[in-house]
PDB file of N, CA and C in Angstrom:
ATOM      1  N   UNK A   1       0.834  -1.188   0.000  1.00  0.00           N
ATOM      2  CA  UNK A   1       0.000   0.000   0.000  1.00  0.00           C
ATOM      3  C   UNK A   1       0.873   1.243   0.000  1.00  0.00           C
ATOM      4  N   UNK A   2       2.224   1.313   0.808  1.00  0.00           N
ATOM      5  CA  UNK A   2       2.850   2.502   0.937  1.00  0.00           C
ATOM      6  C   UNK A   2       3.542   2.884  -0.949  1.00  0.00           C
ATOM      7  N   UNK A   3       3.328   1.511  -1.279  1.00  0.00           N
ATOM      8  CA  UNK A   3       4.525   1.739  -2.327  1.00  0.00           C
ATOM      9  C   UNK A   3       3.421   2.148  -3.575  1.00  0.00           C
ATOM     10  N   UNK A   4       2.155   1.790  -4.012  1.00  0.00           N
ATOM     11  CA  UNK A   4       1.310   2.146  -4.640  1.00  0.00           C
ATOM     12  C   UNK A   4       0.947   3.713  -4.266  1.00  0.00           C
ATOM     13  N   UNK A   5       1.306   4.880  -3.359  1.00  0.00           N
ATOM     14  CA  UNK A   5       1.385   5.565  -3.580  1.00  0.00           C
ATOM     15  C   UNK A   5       2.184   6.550  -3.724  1.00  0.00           C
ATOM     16  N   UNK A   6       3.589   5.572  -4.381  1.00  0.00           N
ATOM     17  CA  UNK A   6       4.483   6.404  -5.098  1.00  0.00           C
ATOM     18  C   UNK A   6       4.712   6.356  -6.594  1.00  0.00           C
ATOM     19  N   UNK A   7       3.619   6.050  -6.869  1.00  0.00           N
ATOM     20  CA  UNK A   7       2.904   5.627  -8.307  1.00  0.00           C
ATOM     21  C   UNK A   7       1.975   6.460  -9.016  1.00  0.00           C
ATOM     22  N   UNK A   8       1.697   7.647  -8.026  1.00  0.00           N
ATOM     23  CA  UNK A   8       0.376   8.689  -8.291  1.00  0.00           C
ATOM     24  C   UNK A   8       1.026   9.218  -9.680  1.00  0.00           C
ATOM     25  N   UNK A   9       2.424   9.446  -9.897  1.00  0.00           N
ATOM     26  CA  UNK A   9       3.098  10.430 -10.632  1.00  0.00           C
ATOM     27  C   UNK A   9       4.467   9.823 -11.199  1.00  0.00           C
ATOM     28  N   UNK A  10       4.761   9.485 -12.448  1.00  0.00           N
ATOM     29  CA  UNK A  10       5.379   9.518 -12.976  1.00  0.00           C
ATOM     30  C   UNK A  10       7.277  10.104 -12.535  1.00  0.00           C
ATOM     31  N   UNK A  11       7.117  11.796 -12.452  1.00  0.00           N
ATOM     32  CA  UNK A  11       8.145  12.440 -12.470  1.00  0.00           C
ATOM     33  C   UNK A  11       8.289  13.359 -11.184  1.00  0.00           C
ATOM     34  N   UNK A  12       6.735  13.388 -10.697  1.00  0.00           N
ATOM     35  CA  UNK A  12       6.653  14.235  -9.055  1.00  0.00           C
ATOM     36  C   UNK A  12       6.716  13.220  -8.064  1.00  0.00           C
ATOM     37  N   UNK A  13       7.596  14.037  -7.436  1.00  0.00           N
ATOM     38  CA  UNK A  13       7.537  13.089  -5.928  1.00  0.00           C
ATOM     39  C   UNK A  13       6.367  13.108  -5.337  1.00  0.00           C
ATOM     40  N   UNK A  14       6.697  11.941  -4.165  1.00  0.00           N
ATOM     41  CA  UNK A  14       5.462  11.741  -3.344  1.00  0.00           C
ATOM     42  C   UNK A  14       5.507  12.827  -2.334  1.00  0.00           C
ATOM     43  N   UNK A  15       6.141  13.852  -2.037  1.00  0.00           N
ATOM     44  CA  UNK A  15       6.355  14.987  -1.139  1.00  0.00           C
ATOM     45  C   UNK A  15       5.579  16.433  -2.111  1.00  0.00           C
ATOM     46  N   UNK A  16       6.171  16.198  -2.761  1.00  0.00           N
ATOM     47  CA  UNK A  16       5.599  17.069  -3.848  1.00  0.00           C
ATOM     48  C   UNK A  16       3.993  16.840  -4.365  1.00  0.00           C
ATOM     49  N   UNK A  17       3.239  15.773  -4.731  1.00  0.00           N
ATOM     50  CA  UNK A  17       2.171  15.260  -5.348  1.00  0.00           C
ATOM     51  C   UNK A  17       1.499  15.766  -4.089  1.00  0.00           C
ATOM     52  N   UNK A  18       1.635  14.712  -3.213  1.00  0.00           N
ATOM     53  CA  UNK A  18       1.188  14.487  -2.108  1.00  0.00           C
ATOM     54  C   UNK A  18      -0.308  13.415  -2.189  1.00  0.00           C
ATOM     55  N   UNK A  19      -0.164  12.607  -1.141  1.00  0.00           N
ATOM     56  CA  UNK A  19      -0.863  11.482  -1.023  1.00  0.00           C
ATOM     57  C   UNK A  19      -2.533  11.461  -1.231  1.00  0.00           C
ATOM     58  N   UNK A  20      -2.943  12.711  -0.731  1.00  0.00           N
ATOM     59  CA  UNK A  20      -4.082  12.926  -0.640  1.00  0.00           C
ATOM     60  C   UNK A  20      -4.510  13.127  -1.889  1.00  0.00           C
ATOM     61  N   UNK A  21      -3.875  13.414  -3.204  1.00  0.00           N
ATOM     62  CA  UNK A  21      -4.356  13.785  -4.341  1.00  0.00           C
ATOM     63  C   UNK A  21      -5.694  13.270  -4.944  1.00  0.00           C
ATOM     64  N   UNK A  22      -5.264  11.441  -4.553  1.00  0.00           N
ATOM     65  CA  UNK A  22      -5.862  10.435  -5.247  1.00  0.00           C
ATOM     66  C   UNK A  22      -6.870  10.161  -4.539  1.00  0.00           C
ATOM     67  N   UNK A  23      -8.209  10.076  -4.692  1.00  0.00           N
ATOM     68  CA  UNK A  23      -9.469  10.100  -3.554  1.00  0.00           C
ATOM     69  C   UNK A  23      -9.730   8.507  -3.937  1.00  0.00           C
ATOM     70  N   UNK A  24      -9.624   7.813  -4.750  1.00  0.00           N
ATOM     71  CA  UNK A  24      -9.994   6.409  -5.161  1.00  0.00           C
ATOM     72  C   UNK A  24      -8.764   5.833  -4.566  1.00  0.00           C
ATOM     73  N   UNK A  25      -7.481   5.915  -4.554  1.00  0.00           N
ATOM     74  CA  UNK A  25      -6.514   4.924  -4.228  1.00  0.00           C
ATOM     75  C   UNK A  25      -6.381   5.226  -2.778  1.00  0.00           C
ATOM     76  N   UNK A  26      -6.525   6.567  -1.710  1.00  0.00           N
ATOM     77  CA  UNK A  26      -7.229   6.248  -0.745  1.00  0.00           C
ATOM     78  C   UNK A  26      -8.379   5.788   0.048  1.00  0.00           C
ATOM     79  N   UNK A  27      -9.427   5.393  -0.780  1.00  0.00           N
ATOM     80  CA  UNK A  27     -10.010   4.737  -0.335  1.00  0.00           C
ATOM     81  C   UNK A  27     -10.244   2.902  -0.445  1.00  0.00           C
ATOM     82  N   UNK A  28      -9.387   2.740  -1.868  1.00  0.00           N
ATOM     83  CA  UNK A  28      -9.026   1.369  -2.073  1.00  0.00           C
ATOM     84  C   UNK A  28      -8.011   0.897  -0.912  1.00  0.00           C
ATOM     85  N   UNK A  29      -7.176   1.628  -0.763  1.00  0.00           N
ATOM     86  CA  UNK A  29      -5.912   1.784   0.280  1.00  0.00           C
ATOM     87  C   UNK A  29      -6.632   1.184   1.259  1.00  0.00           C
ATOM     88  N   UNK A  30      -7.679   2.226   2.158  1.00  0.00           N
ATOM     89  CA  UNK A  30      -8.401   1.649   3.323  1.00  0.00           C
ATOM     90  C   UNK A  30      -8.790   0.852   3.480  1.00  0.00           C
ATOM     91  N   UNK A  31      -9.795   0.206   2.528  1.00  0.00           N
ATOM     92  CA  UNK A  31     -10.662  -0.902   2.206  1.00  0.00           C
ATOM     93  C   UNK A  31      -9.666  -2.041   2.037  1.00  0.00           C
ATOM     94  N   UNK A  32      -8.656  -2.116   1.860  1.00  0.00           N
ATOM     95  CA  UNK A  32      -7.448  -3.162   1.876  1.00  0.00           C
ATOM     96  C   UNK A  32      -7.163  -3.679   2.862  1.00  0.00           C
ATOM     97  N   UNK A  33      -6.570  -2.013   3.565  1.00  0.00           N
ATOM     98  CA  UNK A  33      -5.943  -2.619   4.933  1.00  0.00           C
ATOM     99  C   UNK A  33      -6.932  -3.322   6.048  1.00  0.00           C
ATOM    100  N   UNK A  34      -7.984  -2.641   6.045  1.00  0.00           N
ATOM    101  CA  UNK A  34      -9.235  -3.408   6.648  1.00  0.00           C
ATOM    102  C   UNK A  34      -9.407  -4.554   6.391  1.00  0.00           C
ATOM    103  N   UNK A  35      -9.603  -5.219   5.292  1.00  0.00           N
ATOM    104  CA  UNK A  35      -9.795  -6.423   4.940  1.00  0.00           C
ATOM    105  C   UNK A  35      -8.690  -7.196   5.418  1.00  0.00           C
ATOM    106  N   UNK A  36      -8.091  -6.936   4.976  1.00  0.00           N
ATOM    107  CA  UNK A  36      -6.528  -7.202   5.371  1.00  0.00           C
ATOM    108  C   UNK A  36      -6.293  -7.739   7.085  1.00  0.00           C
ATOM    109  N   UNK A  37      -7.019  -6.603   7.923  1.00  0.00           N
ATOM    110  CA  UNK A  37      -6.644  -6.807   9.098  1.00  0.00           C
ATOM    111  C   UNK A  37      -8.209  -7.511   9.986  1.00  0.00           C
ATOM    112  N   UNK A  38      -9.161  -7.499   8.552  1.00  0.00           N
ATOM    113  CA  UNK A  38      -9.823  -8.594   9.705  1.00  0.00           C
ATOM    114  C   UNK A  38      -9.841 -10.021   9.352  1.00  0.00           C
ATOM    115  N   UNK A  39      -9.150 -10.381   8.111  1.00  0.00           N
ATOM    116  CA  UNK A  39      -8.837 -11.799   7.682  1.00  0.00           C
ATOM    117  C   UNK A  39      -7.434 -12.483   8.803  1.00  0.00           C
ATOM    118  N   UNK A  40      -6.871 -11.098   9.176  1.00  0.00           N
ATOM    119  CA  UNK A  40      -5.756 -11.699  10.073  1.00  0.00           C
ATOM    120  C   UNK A  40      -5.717 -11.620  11.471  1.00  0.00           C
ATOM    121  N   UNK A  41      -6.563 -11.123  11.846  1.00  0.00           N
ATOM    122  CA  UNK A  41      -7.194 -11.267  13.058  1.00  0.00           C
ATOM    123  C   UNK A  41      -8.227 -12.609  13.368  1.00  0.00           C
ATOM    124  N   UNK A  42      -9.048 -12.729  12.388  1.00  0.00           N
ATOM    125  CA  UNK A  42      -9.777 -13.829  12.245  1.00  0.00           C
ATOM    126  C   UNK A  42      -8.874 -15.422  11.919  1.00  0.00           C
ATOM    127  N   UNK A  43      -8.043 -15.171  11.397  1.00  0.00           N
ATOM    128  CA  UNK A  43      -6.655 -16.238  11.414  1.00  0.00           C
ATOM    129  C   UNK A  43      -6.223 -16.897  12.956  1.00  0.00           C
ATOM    130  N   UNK A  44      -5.795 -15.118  13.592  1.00  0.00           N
ATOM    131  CA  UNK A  44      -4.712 -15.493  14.684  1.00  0.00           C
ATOM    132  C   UNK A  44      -6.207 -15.843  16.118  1.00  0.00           C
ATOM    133  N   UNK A  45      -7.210 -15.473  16.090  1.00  0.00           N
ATOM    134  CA  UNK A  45      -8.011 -15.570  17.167  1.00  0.00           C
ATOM    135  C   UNK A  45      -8.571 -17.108  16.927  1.00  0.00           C
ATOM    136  N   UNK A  46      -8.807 -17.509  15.796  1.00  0.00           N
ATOM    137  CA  UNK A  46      -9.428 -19.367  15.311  1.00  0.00           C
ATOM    138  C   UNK A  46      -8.239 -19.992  15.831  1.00  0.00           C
ATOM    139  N   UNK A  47      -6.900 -19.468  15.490  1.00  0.00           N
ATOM    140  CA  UNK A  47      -5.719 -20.032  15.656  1.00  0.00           C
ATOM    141  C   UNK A  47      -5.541 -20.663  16.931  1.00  0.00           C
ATOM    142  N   UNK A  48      -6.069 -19.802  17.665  1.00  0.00           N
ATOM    143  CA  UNK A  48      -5.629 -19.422  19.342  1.00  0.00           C
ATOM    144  C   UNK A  48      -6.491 -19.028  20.178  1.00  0.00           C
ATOM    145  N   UNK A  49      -7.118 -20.444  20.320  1.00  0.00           N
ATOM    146  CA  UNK A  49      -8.819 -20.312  20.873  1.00  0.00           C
ATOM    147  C   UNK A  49      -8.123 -19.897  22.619  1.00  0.00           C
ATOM    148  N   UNK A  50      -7.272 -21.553  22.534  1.00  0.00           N
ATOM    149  CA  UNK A  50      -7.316 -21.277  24.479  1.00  0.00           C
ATOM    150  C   UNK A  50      -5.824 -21.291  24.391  1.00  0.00           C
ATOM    151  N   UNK A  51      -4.891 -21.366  24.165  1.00  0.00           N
ATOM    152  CA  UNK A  51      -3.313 -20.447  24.300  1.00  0.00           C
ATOM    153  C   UNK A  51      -2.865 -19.763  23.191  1.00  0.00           C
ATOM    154  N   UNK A  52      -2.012 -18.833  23.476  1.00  0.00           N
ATOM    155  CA  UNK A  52      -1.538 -18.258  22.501  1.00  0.00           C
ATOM    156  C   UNK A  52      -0.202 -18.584  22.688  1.00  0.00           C
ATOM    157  N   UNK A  53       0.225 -19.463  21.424  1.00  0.00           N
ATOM    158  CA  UNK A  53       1.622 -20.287  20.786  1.00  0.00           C
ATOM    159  C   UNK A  53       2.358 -19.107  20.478  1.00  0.00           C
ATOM    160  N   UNK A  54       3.670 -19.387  20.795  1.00  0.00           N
ATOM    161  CA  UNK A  54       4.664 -18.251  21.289  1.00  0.00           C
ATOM    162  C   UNK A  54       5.406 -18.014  19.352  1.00  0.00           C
ATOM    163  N   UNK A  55       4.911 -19.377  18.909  1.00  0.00           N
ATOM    164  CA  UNK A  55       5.669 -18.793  17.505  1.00  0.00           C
ATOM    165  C   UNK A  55       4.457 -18.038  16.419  1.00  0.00           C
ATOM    166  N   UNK A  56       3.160 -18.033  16.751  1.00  0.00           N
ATOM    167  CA  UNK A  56       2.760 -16.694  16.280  1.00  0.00           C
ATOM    168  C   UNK A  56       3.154 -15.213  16.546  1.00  0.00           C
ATOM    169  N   UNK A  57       3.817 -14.748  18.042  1.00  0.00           N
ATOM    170  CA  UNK A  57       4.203 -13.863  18.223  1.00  0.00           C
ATOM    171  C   UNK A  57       5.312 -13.220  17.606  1.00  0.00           C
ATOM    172  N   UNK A  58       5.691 -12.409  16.998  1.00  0.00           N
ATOM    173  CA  UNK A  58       6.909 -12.110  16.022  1.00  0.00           C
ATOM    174  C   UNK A  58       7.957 -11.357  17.260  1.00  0.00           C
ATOM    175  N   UNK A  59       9.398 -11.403  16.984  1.00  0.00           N
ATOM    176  CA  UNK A  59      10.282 -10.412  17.790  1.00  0.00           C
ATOM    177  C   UNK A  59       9.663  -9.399  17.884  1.00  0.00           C
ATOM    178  N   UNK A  60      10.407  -8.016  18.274  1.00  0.00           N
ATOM    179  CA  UNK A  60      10.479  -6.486  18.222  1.00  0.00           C
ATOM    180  C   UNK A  60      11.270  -6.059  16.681  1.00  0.00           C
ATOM    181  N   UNK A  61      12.110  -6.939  16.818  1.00  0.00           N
ATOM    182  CA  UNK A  61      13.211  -6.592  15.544  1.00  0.00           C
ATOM    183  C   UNK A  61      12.727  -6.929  14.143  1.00  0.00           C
ATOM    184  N   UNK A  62      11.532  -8.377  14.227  1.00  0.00           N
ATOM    185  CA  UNK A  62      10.783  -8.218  13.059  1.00  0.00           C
ATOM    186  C   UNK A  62       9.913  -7.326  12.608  1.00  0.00           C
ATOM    187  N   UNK A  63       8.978  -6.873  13.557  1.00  0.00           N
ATOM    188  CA  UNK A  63       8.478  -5.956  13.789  1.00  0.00           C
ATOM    189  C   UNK A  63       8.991  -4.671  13.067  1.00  0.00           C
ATOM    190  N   UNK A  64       9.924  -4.298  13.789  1.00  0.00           N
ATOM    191  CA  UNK A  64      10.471  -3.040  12.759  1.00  0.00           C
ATOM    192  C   UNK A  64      10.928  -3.480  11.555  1.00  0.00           C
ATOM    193  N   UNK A  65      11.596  -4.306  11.473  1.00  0.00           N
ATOM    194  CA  UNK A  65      11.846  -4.813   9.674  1.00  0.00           C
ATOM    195  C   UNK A  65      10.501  -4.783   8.716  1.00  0.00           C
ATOM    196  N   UNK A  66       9.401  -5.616   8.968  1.00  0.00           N
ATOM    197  CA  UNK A  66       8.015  -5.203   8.238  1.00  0.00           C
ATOM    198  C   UNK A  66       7.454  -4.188   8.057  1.00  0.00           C
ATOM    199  N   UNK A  67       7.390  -3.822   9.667  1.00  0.00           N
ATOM    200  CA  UNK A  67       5.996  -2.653   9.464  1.00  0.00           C
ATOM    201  C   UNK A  67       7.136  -1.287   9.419  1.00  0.00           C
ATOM    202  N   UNK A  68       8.260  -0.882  10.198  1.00  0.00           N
ATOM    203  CA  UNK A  68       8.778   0.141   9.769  1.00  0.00           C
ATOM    204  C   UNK A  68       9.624   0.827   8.470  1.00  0.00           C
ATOM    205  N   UNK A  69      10.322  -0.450   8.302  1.00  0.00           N
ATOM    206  CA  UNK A  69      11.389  -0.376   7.470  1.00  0.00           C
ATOM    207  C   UNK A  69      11.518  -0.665   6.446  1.00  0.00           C
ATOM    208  N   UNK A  70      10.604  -2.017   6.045  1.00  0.00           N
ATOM    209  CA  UNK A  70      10.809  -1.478   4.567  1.00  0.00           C
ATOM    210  C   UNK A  70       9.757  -1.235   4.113  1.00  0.00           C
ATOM    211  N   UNK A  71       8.918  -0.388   4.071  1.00  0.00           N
ATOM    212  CA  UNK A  71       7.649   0.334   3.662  1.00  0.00           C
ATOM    213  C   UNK A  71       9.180   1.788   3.273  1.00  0.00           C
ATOM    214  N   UNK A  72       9.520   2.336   4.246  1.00  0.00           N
ATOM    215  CA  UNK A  72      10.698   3.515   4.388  1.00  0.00           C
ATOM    216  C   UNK A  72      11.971   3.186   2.820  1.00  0.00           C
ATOM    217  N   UNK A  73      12.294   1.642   3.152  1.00  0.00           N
ATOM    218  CA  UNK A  73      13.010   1.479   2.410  1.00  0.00           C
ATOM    219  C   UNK A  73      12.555   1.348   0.875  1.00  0.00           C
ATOM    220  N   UNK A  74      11.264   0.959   0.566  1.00  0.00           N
ATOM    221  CA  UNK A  74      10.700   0.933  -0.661  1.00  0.00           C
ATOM    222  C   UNK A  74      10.484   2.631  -1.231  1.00  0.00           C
ATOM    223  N   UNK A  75      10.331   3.008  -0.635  1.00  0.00           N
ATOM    224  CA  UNK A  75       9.645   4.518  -1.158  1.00  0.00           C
ATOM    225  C   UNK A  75      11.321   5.108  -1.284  1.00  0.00           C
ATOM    226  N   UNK A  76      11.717   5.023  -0.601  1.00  0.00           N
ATOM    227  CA  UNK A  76      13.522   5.496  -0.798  1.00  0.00           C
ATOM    228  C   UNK A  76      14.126   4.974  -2.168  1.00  0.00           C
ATOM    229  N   UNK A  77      13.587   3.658  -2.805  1.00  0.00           N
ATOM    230  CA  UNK A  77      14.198   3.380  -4.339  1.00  0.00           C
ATOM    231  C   UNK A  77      13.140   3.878  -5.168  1.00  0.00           C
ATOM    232  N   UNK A  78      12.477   4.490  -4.636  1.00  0.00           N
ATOM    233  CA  UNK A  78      11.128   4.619  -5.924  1.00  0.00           C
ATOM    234  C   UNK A  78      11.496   5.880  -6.076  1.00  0.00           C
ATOM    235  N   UNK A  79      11.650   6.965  -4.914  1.00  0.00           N
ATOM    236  CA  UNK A  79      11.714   8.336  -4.988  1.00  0.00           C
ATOM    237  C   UNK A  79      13.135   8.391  -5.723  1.00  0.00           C
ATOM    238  N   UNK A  80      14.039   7.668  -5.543  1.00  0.00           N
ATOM    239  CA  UNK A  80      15.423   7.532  -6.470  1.00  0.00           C
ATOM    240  C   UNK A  80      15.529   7.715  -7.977  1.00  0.00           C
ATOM    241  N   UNK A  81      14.407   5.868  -8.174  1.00  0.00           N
ATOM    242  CA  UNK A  81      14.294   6.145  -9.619  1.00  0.00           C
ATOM    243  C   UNK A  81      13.774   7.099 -10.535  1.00  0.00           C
ATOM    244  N   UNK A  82      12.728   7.732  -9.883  1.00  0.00           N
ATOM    245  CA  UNK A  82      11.637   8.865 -10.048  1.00  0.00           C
ATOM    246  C   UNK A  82      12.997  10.231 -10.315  1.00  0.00           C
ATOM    247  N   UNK A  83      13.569  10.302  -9.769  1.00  0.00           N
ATOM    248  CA  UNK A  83      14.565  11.569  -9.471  1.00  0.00           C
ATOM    249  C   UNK A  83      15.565  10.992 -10.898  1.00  0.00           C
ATOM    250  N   UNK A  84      15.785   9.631 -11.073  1.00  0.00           N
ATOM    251  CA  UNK A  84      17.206   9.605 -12.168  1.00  0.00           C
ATOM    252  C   UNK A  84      16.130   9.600 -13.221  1.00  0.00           C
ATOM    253  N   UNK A  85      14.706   8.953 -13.205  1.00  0.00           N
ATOM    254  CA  UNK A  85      14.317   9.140 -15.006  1.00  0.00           C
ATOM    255  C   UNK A  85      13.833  10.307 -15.159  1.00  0.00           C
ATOM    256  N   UNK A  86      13.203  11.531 -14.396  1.00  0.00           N
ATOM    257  CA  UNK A  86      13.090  12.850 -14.864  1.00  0.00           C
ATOM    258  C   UNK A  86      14.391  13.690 -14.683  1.00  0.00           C
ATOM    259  N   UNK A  87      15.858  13.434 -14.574  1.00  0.00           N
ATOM    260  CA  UNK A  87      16.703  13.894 -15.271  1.00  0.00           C
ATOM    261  C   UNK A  87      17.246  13.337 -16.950  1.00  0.00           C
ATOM    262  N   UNK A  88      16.755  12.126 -16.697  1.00  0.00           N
ATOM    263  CA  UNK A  88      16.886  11.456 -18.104  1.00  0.00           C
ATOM    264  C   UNK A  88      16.146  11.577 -19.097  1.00  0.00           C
ATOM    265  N   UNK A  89      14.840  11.854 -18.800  1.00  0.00           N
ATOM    266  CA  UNK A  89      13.731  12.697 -19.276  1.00  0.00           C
ATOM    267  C   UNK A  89      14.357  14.274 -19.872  1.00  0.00           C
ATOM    268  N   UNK A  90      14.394  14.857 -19.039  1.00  0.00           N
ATOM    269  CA  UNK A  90      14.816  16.110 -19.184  1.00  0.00           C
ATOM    270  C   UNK A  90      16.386  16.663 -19.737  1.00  0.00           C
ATOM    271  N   UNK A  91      17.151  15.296 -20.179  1.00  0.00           N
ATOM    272  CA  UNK A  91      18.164  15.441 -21.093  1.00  0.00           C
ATOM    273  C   UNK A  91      17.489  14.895 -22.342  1.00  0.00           C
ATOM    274  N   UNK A  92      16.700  14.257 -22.557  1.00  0.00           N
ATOM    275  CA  UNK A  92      16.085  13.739 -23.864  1.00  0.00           C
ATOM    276  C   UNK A  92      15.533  15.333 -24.349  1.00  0.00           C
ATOM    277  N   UNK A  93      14.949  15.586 -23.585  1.00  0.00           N
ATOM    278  CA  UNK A  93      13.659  17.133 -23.985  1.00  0.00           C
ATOM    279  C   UNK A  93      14.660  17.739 -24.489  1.00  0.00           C
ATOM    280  N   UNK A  94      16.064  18.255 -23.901  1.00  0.00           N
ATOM    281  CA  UNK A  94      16.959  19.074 -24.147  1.00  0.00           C
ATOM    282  C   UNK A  94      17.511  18.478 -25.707  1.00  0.00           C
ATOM    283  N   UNK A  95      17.743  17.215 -25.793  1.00  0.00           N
ATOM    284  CA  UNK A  95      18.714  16.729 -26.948  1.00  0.00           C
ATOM    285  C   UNK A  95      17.554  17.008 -28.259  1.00  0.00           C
ATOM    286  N   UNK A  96      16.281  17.036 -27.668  1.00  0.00           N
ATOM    287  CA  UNK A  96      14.798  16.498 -29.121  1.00  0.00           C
ATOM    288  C   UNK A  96      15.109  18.036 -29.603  1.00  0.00           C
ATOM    289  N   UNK A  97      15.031  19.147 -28.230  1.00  0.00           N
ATOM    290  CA  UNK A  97      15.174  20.154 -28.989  1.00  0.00           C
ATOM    291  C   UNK A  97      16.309  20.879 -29.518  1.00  0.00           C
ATOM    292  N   UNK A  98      17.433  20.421 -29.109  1.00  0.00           N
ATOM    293  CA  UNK A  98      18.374  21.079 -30.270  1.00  0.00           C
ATOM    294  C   UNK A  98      18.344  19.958 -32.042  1.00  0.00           C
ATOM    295  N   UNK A  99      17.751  18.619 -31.941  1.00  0.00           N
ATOM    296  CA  UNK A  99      17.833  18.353 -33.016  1.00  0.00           C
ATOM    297  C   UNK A  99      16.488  19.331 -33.922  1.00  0.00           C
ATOM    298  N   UNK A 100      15.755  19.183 -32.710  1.00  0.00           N
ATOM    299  CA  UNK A 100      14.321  19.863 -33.599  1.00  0.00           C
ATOM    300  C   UNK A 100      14.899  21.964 -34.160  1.00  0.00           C
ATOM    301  N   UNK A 101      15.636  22.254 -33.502  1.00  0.00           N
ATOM    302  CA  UNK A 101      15.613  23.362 -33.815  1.00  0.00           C
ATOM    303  C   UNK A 101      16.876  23.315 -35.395  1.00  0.00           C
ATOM    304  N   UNK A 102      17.604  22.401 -34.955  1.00  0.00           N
ATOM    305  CA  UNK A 102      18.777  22.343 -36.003  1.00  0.00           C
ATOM    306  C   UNK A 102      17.930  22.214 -37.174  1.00  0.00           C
ATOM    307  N   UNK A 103      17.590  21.263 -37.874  1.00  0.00           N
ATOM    308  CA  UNK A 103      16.701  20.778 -38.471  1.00  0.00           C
ATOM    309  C   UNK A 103      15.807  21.989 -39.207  1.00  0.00           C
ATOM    310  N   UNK A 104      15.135  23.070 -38.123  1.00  0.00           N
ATOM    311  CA  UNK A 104      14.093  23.459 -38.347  1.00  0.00           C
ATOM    312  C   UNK A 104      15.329  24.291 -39.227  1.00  0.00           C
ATOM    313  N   UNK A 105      16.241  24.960 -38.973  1.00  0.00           N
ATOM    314  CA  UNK A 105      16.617  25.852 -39.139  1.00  0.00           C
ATOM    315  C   UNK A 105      17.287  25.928 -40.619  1.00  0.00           C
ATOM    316  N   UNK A 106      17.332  24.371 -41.175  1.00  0.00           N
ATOM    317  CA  UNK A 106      18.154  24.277 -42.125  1.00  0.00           C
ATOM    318  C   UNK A 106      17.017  23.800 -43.523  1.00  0.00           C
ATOM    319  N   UNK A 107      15.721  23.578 -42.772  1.00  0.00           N
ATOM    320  CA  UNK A 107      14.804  23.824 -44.024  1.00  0.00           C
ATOM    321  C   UNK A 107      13.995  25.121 -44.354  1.00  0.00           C
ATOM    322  N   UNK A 108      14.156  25.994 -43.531  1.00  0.00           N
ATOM    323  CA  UNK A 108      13.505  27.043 -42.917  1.00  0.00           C
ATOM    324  C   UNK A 108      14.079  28.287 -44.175  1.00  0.00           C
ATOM    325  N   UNK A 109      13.146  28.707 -45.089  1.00  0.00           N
ATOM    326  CA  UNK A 109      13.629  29.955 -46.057  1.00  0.00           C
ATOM    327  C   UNK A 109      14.558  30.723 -45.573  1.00  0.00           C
ATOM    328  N   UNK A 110      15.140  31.567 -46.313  1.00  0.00           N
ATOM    329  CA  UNK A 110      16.167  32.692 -46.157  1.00  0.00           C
ATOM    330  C   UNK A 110      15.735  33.812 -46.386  1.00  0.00           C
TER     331      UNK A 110
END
């Protein structure tokens, strides 16, 4: 979910766009995580009528690896690539138009 909304935009960042733009992919967003969290709740409570088994419980350290880190770490290569193809972008624009102007200039009357 974090990484689908660094997808709003092509060449704008997600700081820049900003999240709220998209009124459908926040609300698909929601409707996800909800589902999401009552299929897994409904999992771990059937699971674990009368004890709760110590290897459903995850570390602290997994914990931050899933839910903190790489949600952080995904949006960090996206906002990357986003940043190297609108300079690569924007050397193409530069190169189209000196061919387009060369060009223009050499069929262009006197």
């Amino acid at each position: 979910v974090t990484l689908a909304f660094t997808f709003l935009d092509r060449y704008d960042s997600l700081v820049t766009r900003g999240p709220s733009s998209n009124k459908v992919l926040n609300s698909v967003a929601l409707v996800t995580l909800l589902l999401h969290l009552a299929v897994s709740c409904s999992i771990v409570f059937s699971r674990c009528k009368e004890d709760r088994p110590e290897t459903l419980v995850p570390s602290v350290q997994q914990w931050l690896l899933y839910v903190a880190l790489w949600p952080v770490l995904a949006v960090l290569v996206s906002e990357g690539t986003k940043r190297r193809d609108r300079r690569y972008h924007m050397h193409l624009q530069k190169t189209l138009r000196v061919l387009f102007n060369t060009r223009l200039g050499m069929w262009s009357p006197k």
